[in-house]
C-alpha atoms as a PDB file:
ATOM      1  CA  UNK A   1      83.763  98.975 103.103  1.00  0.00           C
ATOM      2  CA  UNK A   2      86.251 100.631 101.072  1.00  0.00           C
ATOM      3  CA  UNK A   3      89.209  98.316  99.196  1.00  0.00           C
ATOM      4  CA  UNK A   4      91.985 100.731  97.376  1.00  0.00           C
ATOM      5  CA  UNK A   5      94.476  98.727  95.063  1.00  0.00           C
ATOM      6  CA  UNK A   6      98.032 100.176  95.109  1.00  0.00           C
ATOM      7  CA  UNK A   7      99.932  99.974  91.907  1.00  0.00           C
ATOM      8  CA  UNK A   8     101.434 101.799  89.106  1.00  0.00           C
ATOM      9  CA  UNK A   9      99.352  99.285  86.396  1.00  0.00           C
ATOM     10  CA  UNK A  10     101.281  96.210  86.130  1.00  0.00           C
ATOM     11  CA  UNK A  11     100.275  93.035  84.864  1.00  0.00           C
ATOM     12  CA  UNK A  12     100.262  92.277  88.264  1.00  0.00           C
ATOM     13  CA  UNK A  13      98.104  95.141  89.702  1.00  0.00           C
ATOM     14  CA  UNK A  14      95.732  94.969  87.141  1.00  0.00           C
ATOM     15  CA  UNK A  15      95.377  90.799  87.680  1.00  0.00           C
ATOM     16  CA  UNK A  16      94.864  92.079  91.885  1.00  0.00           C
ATOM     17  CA  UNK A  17      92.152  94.966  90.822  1.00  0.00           C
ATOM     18  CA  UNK A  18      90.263  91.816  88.929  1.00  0.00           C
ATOM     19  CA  UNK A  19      90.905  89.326  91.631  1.00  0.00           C
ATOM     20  CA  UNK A  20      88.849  91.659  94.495  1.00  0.00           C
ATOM     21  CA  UNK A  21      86.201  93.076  91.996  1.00  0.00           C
ATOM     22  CA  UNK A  22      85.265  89.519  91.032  1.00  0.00           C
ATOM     23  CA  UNK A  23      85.283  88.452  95.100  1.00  0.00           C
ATOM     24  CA  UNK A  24      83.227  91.373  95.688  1.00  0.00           C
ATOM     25  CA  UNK A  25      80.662  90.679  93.485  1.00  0.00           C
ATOM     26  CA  UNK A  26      80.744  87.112  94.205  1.00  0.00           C
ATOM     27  CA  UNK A  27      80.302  87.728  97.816  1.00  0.00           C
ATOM     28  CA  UNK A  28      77.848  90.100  97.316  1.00  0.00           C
ATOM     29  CA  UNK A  29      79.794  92.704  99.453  1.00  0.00           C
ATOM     30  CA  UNK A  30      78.721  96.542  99.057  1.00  0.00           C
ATOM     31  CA  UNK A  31      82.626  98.174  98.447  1.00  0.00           C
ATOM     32  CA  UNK A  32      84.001 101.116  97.143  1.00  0.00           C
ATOM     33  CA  UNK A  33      86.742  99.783  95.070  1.00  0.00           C
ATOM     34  CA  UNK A  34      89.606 102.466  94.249  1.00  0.00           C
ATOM     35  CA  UNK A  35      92.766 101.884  92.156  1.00  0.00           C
ATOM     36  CA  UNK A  36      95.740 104.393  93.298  1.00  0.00           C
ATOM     37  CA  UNK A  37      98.111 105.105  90.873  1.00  0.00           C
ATOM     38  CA  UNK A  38      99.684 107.846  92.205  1.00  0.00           C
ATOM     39  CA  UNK A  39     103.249 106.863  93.138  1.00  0.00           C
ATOM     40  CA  UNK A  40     103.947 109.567  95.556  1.00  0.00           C
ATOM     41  CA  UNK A  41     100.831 108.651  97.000  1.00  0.00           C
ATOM     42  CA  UNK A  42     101.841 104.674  97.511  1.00  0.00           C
ATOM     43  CA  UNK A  43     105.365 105.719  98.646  1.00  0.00           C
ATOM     44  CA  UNK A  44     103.434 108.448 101.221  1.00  0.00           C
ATOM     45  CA  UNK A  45     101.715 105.433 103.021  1.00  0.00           C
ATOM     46  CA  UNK A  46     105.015 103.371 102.977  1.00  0.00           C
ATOM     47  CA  UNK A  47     104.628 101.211 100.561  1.00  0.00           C
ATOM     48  CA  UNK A  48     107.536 100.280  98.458  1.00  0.00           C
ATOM     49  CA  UNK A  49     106.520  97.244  96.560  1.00  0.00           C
ATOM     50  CA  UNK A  50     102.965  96.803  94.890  1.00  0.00           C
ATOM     51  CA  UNK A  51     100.085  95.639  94.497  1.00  0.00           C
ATOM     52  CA  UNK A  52      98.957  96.495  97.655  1.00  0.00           C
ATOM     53  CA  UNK A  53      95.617  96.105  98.746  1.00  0.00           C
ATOM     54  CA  UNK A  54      94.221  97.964 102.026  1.00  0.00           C
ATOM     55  CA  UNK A  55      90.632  97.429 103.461  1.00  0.00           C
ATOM     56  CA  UNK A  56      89.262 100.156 105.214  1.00  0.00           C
ATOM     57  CA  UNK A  57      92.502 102.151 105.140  1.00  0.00           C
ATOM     58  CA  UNK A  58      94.537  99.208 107.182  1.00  0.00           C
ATOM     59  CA  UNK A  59      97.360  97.459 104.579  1.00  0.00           C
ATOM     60  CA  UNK A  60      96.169  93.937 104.486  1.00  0.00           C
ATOM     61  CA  UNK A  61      98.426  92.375 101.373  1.00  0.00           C
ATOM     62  CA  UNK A  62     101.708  93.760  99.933  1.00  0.00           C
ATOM     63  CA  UNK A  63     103.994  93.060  97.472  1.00  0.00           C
ATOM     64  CA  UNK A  64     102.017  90.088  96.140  1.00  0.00           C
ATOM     65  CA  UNK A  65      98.952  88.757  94.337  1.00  0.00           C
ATOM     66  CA  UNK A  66      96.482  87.509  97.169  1.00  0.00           C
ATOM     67  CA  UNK A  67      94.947  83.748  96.477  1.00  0.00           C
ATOM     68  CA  UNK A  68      90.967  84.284  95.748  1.00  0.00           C
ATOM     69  CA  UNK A  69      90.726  82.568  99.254  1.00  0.00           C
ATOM     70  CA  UNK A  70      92.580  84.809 101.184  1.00  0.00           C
ATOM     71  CA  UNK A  71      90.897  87.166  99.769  1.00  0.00           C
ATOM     72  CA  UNK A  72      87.328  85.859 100.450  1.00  0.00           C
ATOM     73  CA  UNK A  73      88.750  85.767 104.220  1.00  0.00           C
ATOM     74  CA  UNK A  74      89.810  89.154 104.573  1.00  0.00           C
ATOM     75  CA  UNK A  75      86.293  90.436 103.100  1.00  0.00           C
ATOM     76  CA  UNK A  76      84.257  88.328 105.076  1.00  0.00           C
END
């Protein structure tokens, strides 16, 4: 599974990139966890408000800070 955080390294995209890392390792789930930074590169896959979080290259949340249990459902 791969999970890639979208931000630029906000408060708020650094308090999503702890959220799924601690999920992850609570779940016991073997991810590849990437943070993108680039902004041409969040703006490239149509994203114009951050965090965003995609699973497997599919945009699951945007423009928000997920709960820890929608979280756990979208890794399940």
């Amino acid at each position: 599974m791969k999970i890639e955080i979208l931000g630029s390294g906000c408060a708020k995209c650094k308090s999503v990139e702890k959220l799924v890392r601690n999920i992850v390792e609570e779940l016991g789930i073997q991810a590849d966890i990437v943070k993108v930074e680039d902004l041409q590169e969040i703006v490239n896959r149509g994203i114009m408000m951050t965090p965003a979080v995609f699973i497997d290259g599919e945009a699951k949340i945007v423009g928000r800070v997920p709960t820890a249990d929608e979280l756990k459902k979208l890794l399940r």
